[in-house]
PDB file of N, CA and C in Angstrom:
ATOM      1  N   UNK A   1      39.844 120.134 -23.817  1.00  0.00           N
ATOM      2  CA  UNK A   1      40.924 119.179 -23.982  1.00  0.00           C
ATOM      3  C   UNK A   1      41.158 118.878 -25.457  1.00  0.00           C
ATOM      4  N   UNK A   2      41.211 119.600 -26.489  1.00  0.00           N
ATOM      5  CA  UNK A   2      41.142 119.880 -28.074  1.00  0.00           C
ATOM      6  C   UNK A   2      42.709 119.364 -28.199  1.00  0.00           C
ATOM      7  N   UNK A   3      43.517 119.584 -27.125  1.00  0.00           N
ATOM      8  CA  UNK A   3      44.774 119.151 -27.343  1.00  0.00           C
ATOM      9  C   UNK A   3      45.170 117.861 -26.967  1.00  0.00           C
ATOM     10  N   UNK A   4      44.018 117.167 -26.298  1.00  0.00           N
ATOM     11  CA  UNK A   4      44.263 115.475 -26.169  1.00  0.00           C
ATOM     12  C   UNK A   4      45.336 115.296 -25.312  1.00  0.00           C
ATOM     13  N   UNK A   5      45.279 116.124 -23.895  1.00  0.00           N
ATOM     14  CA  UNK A   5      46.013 115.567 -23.064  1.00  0.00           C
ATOM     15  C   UNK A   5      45.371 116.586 -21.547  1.00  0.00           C
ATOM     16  N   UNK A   6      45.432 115.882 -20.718  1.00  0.00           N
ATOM     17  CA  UNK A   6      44.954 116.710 -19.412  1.00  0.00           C
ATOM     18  C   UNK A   6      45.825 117.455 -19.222  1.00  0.00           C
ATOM     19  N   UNK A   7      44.425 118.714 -19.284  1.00  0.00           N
ATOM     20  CA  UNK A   7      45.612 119.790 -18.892  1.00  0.00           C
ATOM     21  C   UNK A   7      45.895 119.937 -17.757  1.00  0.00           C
ATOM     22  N   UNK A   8      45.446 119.361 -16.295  1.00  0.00           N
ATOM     23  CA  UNK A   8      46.183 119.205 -14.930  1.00  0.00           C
ATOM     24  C   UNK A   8      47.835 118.132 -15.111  1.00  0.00           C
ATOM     25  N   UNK A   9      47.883 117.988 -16.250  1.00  0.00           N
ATOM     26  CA  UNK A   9      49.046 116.641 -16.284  1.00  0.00           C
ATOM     27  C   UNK A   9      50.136 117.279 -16.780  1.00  0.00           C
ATOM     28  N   UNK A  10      50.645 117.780 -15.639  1.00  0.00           N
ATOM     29  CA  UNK A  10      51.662 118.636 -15.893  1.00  0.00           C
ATOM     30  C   UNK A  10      52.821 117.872 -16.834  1.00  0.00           C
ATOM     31  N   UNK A  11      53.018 116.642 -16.437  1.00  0.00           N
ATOM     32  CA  UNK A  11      54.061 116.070 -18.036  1.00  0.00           C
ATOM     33  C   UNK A  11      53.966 116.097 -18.826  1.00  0.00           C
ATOM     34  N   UNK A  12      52.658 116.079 -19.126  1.00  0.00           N
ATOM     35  CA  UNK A  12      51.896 115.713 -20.844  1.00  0.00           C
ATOM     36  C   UNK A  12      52.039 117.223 -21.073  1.00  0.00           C
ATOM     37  N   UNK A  13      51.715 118.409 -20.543  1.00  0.00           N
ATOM     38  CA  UNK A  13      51.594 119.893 -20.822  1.00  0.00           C
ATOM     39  C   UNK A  13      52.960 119.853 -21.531  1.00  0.00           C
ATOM     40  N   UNK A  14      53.825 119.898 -20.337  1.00  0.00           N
ATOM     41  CA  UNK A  14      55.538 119.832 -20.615  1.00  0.00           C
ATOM     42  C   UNK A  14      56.111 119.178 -22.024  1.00  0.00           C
ATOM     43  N   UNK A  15      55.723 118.009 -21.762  1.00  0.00           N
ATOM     44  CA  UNK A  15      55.696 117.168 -23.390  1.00  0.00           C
ATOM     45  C   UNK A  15      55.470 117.534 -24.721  1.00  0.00           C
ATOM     46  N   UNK A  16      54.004 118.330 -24.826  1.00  0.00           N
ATOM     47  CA  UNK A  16      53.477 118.867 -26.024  1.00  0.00           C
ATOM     48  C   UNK A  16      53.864 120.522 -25.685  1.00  0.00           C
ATOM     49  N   UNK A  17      54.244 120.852 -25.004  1.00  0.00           N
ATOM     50  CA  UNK A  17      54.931 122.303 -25.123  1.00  0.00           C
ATOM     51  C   UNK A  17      53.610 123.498 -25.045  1.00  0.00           C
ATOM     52  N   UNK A  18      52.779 122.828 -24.221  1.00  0.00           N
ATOM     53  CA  UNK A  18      51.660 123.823 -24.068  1.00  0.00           C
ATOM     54  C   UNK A  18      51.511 124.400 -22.591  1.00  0.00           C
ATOM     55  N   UNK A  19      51.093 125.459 -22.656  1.00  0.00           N
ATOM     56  CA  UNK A  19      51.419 126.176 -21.182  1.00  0.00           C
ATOM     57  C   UNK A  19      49.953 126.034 -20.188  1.00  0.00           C
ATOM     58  N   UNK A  20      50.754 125.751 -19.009  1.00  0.00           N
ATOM     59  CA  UNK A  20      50.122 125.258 -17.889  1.00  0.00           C
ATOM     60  C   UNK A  20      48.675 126.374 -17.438  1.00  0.00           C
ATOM     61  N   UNK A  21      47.614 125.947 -17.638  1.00  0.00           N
ATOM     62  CA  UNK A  21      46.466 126.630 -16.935  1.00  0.00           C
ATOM     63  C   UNK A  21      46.917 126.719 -15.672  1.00  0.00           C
ATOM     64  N   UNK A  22      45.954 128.000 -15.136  1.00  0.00           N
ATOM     65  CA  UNK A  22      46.009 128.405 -14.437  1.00  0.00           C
ATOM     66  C   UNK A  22      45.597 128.172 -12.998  1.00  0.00           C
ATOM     67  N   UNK A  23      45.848 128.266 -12.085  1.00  0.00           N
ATOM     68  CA  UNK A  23      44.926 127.241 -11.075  1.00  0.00           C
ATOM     69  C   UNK A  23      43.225 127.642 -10.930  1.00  0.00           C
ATOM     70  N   UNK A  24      42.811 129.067 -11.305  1.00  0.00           N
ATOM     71  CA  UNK A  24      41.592 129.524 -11.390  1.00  0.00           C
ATOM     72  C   UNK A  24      41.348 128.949 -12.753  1.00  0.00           C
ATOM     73  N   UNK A  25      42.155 128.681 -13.475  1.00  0.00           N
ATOM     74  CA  UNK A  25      41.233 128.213 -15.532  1.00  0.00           C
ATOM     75  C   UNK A  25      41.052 126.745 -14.993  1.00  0.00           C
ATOM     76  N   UNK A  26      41.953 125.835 -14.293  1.00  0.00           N
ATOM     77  CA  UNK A  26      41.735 124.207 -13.902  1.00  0.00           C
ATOM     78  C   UNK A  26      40.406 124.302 -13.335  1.00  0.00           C
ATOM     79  N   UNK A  27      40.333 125.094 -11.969  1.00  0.00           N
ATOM     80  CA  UNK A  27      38.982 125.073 -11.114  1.00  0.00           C
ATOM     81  C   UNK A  27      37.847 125.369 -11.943  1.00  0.00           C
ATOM     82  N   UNK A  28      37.884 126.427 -13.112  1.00  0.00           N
ATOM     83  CA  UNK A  28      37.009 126.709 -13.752  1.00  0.00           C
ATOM     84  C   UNK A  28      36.686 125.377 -14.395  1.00  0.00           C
ATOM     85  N   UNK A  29      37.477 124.249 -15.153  1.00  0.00           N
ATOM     86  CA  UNK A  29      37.345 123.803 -15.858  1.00  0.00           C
ATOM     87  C   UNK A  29      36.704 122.220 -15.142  1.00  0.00           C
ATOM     88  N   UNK A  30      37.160 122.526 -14.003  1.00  0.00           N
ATOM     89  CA  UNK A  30      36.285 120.802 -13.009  1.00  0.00           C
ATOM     90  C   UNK A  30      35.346 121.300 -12.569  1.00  0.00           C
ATOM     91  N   UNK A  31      34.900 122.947 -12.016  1.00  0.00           N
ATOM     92  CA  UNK A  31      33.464 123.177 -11.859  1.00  0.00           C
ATOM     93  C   UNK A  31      32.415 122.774 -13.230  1.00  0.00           C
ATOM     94  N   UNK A  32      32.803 123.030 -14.318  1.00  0.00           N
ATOM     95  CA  UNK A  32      32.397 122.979 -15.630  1.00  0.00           C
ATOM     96  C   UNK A  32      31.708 121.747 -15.637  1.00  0.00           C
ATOM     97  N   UNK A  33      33.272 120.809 -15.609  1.00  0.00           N
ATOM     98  CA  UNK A  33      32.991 118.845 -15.604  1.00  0.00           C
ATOM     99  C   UNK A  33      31.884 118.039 -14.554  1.00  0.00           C
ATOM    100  N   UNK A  34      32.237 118.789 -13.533  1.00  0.00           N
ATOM    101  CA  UNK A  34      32.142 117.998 -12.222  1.00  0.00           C
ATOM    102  C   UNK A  34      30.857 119.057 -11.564  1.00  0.00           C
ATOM    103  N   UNK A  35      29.916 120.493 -11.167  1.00  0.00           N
ATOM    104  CA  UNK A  35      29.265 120.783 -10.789  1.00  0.00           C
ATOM    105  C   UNK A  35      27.794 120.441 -11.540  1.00  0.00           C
ATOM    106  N   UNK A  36      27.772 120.522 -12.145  1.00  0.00           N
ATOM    107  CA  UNK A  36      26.394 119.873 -13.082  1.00  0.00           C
ATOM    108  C   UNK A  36      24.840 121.382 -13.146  1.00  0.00           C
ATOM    109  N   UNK A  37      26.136 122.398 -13.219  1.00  0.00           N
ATOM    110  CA  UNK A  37      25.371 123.709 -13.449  1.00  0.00           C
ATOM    111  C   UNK A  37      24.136 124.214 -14.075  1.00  0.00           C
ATOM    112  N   UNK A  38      23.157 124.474 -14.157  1.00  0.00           N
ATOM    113  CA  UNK A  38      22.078 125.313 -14.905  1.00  0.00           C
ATOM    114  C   UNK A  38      22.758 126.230 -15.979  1.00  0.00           C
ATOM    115  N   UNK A  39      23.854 126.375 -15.901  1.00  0.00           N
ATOM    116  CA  UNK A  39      24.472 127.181 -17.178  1.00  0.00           C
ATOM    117  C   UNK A  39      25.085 126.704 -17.425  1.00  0.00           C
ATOM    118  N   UNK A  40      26.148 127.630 -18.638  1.00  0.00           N
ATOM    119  CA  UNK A  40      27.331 126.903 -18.969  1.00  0.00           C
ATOM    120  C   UNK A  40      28.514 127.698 -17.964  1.00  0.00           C
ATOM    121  N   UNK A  41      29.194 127.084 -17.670  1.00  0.00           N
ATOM    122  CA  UNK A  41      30.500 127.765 -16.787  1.00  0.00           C
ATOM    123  C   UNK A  41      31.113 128.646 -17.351  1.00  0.00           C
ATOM    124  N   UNK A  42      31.049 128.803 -18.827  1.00  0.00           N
ATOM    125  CA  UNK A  42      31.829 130.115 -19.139  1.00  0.00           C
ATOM    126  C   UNK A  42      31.038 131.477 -19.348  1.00  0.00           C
ATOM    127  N   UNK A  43      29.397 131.095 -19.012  1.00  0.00           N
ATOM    128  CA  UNK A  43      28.512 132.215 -18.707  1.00  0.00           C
ATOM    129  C   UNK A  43      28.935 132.775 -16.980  1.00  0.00           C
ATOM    130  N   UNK A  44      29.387 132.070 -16.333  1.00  0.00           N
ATOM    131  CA  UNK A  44      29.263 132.068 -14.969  1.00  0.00           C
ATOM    132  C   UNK A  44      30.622 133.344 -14.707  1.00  0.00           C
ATOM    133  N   UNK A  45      30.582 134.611 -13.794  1.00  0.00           N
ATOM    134  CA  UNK A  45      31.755 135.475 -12.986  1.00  0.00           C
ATOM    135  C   UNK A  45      32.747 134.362 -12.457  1.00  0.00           C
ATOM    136  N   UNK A  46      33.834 134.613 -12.267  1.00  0.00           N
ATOM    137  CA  UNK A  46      34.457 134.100 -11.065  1.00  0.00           C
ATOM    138  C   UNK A  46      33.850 134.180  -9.982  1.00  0.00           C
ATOM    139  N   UNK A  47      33.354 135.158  -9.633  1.00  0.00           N
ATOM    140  CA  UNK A  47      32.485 135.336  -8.463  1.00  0.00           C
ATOM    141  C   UNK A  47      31.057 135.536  -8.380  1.00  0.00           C
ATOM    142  N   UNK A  48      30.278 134.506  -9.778  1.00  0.00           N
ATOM    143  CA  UNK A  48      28.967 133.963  -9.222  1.00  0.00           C
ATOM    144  C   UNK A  48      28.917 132.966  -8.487  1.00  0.00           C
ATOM    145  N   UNK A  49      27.594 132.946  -8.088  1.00  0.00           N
ATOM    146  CA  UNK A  49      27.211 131.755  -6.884  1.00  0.00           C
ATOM    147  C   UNK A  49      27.228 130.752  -7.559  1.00  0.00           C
ATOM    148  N   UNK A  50      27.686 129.569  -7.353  1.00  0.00           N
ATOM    149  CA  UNK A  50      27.637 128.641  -7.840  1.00  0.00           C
ATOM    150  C   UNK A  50      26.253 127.667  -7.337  1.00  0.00           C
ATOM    151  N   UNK A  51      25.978 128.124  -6.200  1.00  0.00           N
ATOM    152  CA  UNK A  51      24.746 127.389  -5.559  1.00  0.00           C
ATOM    153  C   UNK A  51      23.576 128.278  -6.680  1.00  0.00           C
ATOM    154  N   UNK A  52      23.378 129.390  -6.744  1.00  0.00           N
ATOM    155  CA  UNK A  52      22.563 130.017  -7.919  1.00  0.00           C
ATOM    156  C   UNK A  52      22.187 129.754  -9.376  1.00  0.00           C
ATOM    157  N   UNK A  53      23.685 129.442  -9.612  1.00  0.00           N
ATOM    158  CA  UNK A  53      24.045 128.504 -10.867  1.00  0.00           C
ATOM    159  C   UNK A  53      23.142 127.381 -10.648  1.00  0.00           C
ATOM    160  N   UNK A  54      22.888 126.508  -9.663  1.00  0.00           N
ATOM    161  CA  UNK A  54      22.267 125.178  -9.953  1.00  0.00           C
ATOM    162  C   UNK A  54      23.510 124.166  -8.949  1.00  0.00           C
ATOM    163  N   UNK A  55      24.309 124.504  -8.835  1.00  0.00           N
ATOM    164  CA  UNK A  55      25.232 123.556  -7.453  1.00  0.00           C
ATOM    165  C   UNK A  55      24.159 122.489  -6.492  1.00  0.00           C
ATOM    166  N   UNK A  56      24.067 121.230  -6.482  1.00  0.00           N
ATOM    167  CA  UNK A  56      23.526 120.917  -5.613  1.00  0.00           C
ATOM    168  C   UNK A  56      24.418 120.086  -4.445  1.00  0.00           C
ATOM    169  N   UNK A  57      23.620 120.146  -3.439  1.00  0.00           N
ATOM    170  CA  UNK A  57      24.342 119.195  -2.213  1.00  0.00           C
ATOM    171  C   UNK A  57      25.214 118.045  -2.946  1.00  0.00           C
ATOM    172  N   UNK A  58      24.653 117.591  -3.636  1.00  0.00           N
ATOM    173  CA  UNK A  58      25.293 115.740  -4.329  1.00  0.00           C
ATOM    174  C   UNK A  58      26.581 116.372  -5.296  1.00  0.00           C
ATOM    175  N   UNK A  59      26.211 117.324  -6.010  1.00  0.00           N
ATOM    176  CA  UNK A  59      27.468 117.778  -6.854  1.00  0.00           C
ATOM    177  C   UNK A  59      28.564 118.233  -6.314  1.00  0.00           C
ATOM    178  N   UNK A  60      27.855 119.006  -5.349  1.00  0.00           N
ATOM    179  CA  UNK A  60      29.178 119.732  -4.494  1.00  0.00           C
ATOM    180  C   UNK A  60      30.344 118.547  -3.869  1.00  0.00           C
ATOM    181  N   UNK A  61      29.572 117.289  -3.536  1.00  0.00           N
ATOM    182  CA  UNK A  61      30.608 116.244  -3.163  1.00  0.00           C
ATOM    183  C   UNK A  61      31.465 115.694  -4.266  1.00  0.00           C
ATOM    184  N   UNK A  62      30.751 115.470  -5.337  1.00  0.00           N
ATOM    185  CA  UNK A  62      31.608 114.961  -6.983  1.00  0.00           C
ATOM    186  C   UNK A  62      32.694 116.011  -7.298  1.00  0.00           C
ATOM    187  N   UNK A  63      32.488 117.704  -7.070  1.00  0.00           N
ATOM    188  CA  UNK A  63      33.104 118.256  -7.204  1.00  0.00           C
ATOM    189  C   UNK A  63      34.493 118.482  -6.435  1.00  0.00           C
ATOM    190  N   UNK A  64      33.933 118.417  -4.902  1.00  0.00           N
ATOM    191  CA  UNK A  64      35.154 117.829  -4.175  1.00  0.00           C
ATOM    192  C   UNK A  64      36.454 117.213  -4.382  1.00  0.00           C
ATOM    193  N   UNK A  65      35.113 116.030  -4.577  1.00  0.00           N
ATOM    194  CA  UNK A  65      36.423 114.643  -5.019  1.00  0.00           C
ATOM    195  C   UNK A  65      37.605 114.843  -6.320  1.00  0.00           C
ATOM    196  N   UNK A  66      36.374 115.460  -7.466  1.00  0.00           N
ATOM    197  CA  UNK A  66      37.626 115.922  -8.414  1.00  0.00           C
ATOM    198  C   UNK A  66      38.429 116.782  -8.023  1.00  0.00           C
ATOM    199  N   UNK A  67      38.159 118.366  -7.623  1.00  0.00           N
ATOM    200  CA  UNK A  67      38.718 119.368  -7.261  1.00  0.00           C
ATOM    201  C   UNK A  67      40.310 118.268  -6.299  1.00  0.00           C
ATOM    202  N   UNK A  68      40.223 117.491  -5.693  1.00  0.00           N
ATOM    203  CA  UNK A  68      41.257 116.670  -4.595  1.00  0.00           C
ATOM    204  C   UNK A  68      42.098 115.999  -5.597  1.00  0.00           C
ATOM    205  N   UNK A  69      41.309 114.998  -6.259  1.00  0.00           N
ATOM    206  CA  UNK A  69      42.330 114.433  -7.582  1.00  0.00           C
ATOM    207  C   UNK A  69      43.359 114.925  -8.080  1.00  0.00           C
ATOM    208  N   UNK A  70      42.551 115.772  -8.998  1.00  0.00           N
ATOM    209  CA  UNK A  70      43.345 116.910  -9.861  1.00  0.00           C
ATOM    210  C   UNK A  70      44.409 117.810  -9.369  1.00  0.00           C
ATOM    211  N   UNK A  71      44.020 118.265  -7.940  1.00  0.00           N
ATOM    212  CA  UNK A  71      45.479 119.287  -7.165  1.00  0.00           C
ATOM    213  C   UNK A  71      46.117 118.553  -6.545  1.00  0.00           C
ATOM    214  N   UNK A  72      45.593 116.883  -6.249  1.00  0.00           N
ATOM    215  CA  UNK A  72      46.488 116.520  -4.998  1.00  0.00           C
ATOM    216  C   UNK A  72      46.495 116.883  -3.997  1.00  0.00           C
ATOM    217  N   UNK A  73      44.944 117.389  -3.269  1.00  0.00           N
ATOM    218  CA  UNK A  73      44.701 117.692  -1.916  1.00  0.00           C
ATOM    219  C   UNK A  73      43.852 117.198  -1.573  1.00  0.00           C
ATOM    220  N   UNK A  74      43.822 117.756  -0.101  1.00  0.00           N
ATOM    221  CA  UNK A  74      42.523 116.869   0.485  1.00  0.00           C
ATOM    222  C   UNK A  74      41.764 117.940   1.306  1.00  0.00           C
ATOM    223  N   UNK A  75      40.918 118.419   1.115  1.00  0.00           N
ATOM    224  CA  UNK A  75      40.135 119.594   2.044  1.00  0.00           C
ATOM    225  C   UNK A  75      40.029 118.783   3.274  1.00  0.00           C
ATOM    226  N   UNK A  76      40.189 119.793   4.411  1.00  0.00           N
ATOM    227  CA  UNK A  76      40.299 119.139   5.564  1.00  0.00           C
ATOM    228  C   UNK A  76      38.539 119.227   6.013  1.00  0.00           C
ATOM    229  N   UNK A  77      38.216 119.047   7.189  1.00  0.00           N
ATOM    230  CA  UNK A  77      37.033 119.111   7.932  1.00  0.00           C
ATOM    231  C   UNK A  77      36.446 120.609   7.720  1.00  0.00           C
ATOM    232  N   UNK A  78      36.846 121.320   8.414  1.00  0.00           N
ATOM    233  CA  UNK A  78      37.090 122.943   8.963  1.00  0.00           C
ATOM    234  C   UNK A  78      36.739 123.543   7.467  1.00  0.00           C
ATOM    235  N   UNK A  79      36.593 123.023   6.272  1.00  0.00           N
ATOM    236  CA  UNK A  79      36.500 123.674   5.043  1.00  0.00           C
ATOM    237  C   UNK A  79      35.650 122.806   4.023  1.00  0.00           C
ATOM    238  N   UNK A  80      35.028 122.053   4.777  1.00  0.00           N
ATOM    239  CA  UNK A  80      33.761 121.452   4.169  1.00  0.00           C
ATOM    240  C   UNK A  80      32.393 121.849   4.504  1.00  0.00           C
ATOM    241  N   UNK A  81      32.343 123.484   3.829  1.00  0.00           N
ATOM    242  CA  UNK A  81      30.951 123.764   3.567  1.00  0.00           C
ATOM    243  C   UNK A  81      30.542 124.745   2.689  1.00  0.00           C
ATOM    244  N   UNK A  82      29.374 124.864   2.780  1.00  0.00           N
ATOM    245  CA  UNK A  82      29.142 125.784   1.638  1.00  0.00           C
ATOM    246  C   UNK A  82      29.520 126.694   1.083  1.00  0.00           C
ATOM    247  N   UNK A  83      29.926 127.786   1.801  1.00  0.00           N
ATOM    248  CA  UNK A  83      31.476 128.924   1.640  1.00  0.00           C
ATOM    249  C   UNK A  83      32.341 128.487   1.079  1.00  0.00           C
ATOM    250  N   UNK A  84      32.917 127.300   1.297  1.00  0.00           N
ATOM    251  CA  UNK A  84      34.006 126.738   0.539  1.00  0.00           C
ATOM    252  C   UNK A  84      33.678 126.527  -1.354  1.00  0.00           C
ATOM    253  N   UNK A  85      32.560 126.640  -1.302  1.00  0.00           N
ATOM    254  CA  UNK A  85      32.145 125.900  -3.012  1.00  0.00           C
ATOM    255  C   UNK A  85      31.155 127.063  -3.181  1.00  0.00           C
ATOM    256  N   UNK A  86      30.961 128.325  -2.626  1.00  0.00           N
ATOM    257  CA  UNK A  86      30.102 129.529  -3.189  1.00  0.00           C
ATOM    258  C   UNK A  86      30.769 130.143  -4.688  1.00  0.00           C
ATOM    259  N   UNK A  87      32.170 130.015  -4.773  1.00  0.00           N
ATOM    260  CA  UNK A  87      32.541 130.597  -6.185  1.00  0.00           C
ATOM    261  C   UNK A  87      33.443 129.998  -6.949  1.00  0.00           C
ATOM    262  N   UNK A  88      33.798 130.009  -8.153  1.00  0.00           N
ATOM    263  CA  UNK A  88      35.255 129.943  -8.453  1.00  0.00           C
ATOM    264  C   UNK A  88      36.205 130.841  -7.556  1.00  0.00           C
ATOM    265  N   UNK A  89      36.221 131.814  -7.622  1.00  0.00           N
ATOM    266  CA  UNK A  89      37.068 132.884  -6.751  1.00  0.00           C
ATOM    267  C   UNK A  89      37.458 132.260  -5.467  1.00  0.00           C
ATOM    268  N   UNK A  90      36.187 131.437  -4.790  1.00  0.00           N
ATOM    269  CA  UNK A  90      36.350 131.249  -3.909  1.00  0.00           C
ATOM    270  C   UNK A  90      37.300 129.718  -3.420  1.00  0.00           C
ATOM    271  N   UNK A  91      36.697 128.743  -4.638  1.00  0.00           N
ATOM    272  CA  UNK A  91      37.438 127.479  -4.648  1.00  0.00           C
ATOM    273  C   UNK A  91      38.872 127.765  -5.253  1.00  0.00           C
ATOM    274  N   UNK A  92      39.585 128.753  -5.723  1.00  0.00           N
ATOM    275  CA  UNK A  92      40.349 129.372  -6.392  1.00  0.00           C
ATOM    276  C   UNK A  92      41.426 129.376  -4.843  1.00  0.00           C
ATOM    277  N   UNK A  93      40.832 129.945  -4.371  1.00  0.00           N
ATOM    278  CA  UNK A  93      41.537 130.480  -2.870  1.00  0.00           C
ATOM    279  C   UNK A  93      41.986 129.300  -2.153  1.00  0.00           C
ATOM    280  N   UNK A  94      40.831 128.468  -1.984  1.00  0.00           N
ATOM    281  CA  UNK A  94      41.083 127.294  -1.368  1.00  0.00           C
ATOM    282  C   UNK A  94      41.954 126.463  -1.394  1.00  0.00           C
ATOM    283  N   UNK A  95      41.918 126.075  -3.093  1.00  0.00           N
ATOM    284  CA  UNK A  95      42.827 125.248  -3.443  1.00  0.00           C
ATOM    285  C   UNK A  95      44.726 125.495  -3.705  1.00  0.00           C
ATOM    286  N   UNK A  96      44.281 126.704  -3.383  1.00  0.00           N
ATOM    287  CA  UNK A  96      46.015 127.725  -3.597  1.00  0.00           C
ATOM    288  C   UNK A  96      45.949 127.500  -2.094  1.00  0.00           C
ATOM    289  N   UNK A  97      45.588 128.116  -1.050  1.00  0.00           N
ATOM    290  CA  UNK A  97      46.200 127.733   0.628  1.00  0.00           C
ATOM    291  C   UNK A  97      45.918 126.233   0.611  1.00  0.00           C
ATOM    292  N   UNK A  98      45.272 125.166   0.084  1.00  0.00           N
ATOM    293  CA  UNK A  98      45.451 123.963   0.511  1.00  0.00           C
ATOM    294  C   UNK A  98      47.068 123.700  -0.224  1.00  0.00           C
ATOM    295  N   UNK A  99      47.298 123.990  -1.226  1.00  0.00           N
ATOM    296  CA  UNK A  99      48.631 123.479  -2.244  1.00  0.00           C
ATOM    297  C   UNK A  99      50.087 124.094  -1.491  1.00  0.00           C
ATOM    298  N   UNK A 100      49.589 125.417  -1.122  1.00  0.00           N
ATOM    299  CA  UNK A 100      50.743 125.962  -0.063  1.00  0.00           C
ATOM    300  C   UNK A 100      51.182 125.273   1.181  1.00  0.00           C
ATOM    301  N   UNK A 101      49.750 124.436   1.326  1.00  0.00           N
ATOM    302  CA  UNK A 101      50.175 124.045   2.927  1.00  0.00           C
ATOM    303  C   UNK A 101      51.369 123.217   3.023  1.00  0.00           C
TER     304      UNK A 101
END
């Protein structure tokens, strides 16, 4: 955030004329904030484990909650589990069919 404005805030982006991350660079960037990893997230694949990484049960809920904030969704029942939070790739997916819905 070097540019002093959230980059999920799509007005403020619009405003300062900086181009919108990506929905996989956002997810990357609240797993980063919000998972509380053994690495750093930009060591991490799109498609490492995030439970491998260091993901625990308690984070995975903090991560949630942000991951919901930030897109303006709400994971339903049916997609609250571990599969759901195994990758970026994978929360990547999620949060694109939750935004479509």
């Amino acid at each position: 955030m070097e540019s002093g404005i959230d980059p999920l805030d799509l007005e403020g982006v619009r405003a300062k004329g900086v181009a919108k991350p990506s929905v996989r660079e956002a997810v990357r960037q609240i797993v980063g904030e919000h998972g509380r990893l053994g690495i750093p997230v930009n060591q991490l694949a799109d498609s490492g484990d995030l439970y491998a990484a260091g993901l625990t049960s308690l984070a995975t809920v903090g991560l949630m909650l942000a991951l919901e904030e930030a897109f303006d969704v709400e994971f339903p029942d049916g997609m609250l589990s571990r599969r759901t939070f195994a990758s970026i790739d994978v929360l990547t997916a999620a949060i694109e069919k939750l935004r479509a819905a």
